[in-house]
N, C-alpha and C. Protein backbone atom coordinates (compact mmCIF):
# COMPACT_ATOMS: atom_id res chain seq x y z
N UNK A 1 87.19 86.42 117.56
CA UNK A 1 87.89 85.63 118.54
C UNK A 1 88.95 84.75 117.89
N UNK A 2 88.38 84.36 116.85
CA UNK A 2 89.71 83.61 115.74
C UNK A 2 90.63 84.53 115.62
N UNK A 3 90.74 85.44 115.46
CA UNK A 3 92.30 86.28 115.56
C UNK A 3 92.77 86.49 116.69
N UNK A 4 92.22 86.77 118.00
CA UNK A 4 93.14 86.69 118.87
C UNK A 4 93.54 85.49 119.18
N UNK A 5 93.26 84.08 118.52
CA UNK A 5 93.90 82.84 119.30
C UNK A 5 94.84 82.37 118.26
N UNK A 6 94.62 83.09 116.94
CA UNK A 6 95.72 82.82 116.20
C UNK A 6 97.05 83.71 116.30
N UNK A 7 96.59 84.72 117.11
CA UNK A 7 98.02 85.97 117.43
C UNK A 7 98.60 84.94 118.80
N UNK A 8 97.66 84.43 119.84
CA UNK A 8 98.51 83.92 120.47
C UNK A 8 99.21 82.56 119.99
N UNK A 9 98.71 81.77 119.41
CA UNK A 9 99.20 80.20 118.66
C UNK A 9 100.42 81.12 118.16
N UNK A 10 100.59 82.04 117.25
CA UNK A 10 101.94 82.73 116.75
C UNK A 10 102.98 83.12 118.02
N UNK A 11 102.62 83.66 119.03
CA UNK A 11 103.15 84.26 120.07
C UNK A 11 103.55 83.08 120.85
N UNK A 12 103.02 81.93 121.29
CA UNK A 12 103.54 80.61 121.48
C UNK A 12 104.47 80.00 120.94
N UNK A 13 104.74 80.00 119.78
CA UNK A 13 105.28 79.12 118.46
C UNK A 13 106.79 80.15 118.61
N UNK A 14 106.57 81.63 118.89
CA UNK A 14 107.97 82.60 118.79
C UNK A 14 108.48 82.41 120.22
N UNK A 15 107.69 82.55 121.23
CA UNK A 15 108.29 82.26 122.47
C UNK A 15 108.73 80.63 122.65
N UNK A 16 108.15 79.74 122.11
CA UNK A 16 108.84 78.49 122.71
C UNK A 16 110.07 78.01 121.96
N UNK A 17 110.14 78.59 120.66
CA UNK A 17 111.46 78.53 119.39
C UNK A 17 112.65 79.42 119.48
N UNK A 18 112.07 80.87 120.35
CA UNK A 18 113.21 81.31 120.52
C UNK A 18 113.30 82.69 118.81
N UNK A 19 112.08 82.47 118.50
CA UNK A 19 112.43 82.75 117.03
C UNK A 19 111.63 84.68 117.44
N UNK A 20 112.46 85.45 116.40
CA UNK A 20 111.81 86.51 116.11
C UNK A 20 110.63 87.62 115.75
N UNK A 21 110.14 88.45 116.17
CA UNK A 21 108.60 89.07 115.92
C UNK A 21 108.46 88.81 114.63
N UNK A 22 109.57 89.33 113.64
CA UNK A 22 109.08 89.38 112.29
C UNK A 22 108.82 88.06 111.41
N UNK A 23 108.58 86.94 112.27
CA UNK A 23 107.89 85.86 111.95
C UNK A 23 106.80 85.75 111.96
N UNK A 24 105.91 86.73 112.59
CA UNK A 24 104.62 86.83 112.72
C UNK A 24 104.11 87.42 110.98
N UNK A 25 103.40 86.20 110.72
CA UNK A 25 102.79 87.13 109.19
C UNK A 25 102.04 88.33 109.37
N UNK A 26 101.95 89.29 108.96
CA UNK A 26 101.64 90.44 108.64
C UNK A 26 102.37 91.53 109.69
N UNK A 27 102.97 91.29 110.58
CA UNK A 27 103.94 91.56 111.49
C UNK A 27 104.36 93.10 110.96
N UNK A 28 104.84 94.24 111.37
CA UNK A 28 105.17 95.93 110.84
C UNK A 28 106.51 95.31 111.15
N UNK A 29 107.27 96.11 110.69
CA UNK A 29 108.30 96.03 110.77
C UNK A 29 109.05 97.35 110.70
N UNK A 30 109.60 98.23 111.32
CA UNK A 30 110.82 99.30 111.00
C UNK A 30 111.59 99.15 111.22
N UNK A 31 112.60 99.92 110.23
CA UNK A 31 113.74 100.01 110.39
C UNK A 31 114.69 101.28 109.99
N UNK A 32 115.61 101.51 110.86
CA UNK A 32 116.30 102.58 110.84
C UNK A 32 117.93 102.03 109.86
N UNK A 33 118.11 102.78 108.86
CA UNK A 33 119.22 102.42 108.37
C UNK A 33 120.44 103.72 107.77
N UNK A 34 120.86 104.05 108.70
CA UNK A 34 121.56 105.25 108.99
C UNK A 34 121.03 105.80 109.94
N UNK A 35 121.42 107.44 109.10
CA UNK A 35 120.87 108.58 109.87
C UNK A 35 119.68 109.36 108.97
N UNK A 36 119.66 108.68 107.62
CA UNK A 36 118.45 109.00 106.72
C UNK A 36 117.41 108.44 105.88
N UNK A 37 117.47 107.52 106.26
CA UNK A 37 116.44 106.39 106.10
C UNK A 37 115.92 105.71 106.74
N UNK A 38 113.98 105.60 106.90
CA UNK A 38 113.89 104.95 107.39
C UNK A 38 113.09 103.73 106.51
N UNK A 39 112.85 101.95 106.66
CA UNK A 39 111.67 101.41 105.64
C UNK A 39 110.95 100.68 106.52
N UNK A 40 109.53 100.53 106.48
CA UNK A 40 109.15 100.21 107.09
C UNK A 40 107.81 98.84 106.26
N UNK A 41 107.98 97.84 106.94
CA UNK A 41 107.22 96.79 106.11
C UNK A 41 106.13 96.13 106.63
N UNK A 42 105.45 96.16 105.97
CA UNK A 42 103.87 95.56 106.25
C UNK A 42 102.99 96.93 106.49
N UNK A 43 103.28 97.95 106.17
CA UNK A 43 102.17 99.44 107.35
C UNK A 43 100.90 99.27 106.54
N UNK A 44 100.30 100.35 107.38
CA UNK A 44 99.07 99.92 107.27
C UNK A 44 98.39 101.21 106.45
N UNK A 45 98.63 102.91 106.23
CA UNK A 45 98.32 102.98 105.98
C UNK A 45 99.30 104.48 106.35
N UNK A 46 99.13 105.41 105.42
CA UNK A 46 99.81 107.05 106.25
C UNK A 46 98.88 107.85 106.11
N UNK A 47 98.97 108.25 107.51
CA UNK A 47 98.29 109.08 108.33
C UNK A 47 98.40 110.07 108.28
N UNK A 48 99.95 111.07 107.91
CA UNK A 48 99.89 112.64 108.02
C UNK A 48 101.33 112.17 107.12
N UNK A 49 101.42 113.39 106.51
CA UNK A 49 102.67 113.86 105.37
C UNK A 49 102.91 114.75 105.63
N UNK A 50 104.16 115.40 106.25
CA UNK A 50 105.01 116.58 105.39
C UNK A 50 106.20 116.67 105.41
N UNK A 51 106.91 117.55 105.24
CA UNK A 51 108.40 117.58 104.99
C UNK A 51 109.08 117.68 106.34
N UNK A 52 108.31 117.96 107.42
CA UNK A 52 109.04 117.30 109.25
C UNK A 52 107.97 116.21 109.95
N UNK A 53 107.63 115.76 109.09
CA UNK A 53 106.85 114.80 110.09
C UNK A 53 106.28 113.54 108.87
N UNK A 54 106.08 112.62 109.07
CA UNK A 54 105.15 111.32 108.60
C UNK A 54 104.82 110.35 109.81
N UNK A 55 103.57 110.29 109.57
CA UNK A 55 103.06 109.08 110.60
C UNK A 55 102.26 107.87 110.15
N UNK A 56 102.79 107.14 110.20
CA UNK A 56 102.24 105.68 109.44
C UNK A 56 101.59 104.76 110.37
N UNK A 57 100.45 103.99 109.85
CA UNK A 57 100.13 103.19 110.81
C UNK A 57 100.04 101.79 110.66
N UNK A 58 100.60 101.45 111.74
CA UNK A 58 101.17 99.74 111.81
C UNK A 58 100.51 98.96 112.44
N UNK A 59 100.82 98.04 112.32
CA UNK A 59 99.83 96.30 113.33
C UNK A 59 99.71 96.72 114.16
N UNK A 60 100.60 97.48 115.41
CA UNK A 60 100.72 97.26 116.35
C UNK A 60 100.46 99.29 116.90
N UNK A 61 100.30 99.82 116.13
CA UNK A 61 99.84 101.63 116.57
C UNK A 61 100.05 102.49 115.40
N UNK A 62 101.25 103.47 115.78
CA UNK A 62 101.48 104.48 114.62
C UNK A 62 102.63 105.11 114.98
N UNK A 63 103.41 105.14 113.95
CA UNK A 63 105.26 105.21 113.72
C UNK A 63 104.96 106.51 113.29
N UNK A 64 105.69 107.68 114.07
CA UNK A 64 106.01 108.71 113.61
C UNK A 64 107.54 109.14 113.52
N UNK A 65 107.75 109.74 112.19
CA UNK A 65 108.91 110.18 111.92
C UNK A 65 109.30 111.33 111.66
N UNK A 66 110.41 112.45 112.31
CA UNK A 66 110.50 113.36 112.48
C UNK A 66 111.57 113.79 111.74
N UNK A 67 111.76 115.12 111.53
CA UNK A 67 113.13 115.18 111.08
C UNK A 67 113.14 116.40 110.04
N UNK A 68 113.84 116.47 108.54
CA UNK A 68 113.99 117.79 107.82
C UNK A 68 113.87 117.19 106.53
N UNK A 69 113.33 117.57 105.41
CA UNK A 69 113.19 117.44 104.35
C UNK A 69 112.22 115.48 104.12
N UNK A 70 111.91 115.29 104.40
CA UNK A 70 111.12 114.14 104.69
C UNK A 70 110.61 114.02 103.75
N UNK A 71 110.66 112.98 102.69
CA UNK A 71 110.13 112.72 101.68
C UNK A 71 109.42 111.04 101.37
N UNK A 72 108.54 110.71 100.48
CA UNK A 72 108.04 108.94 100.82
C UNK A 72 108.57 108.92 99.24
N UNK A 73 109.85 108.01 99.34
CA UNK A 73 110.34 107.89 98.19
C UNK A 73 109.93 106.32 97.64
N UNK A 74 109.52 104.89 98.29
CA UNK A 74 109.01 104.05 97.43
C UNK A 74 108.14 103.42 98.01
N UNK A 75 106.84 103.28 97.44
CA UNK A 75 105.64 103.10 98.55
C UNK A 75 105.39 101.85 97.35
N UNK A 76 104.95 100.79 98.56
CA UNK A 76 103.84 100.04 97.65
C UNK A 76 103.09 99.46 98.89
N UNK A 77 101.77 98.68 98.61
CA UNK A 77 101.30 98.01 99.79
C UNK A 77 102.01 97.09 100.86
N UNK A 78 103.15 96.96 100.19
CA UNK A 78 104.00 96.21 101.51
C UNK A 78 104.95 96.75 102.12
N UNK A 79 105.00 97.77 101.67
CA UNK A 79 107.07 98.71 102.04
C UNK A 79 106.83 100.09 101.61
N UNK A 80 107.12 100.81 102.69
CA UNK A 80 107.55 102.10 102.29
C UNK A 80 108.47 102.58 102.62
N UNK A 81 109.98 103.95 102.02
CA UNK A 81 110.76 104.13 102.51
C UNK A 81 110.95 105.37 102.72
N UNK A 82 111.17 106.05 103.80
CA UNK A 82 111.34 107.67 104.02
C UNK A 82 112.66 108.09 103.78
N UNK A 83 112.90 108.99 103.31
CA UNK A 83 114.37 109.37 103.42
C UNK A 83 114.19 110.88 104.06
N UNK A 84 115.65 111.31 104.50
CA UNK A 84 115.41 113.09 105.12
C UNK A 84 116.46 112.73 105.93
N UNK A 85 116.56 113.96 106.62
CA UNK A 85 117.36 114.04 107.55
C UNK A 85 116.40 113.51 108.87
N UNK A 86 116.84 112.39 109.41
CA UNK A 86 115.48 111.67 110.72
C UNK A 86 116.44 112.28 111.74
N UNK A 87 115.45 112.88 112.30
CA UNK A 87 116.14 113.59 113.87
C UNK A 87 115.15 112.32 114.75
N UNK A 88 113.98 111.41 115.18
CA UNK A 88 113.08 111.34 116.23
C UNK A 88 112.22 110.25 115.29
N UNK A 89 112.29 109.23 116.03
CA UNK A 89 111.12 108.26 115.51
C UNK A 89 110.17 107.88 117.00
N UNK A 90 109.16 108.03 116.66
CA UNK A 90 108.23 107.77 117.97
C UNK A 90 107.08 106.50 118.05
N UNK A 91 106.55 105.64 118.58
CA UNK A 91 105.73 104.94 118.62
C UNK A 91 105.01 105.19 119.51
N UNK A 92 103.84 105.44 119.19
CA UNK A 92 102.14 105.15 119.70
C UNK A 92 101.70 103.86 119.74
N UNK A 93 101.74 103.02 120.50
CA UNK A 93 101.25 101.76 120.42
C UNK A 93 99.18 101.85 120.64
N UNK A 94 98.89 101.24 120.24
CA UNK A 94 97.58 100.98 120.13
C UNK A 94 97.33 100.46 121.31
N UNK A 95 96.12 100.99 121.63
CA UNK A 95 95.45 100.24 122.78
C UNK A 95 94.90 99.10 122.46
N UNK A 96 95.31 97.74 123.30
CA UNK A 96 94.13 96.83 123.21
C UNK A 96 92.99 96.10 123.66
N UNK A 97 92.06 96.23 123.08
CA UNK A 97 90.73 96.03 123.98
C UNK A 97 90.25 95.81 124.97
């Protein structure tokens, strides 16, 4: 129950400031930067690999990325970055309880 009243105390604090999601600590983050990269920060964990598809999973569900030659070129526990040709990024949001 302590985490959901600290997601809302955060969700309060962004809605009454005006301020951005990625203020939320541990917050996912993607981002598209072109047409062949994508990085994505905070994930949680990858789910499926191959050369048309990666699906990663985030705070908030699971980021799939589509596309041609798809490769995970710099992974560490906080950031990872895909490169390829990205045709399709999709989100699955998680159900919550």
């Amino acid at each position: 129950m302590f985490v959901a009243n600290r997601k809302s105390i955060w969700r309060n604090l962004l809605d009454s400031g005006g301020l951005e999601d990625e203020c939320i600590p541990g917050q996912s983050v993607v981002e598209l930067l072109g047409e062949n990269r994508v990085l994505i920060e905070n994930h949680r964990r990858i789910m499926e690999y191959d050369l048309e598809r990666i699906c990663i999973g985030v705070s908030y569900g699971v980021v799939s990325i589509l596309g041609r030659n798809l490769r995970l070129r710099h992974v560490t526990n906080r950031k990872l970055l895909v490169t390829g040709r990205i045709e399709r990024l999709e989100l699955q949001r998680r159900r919550d309880p």
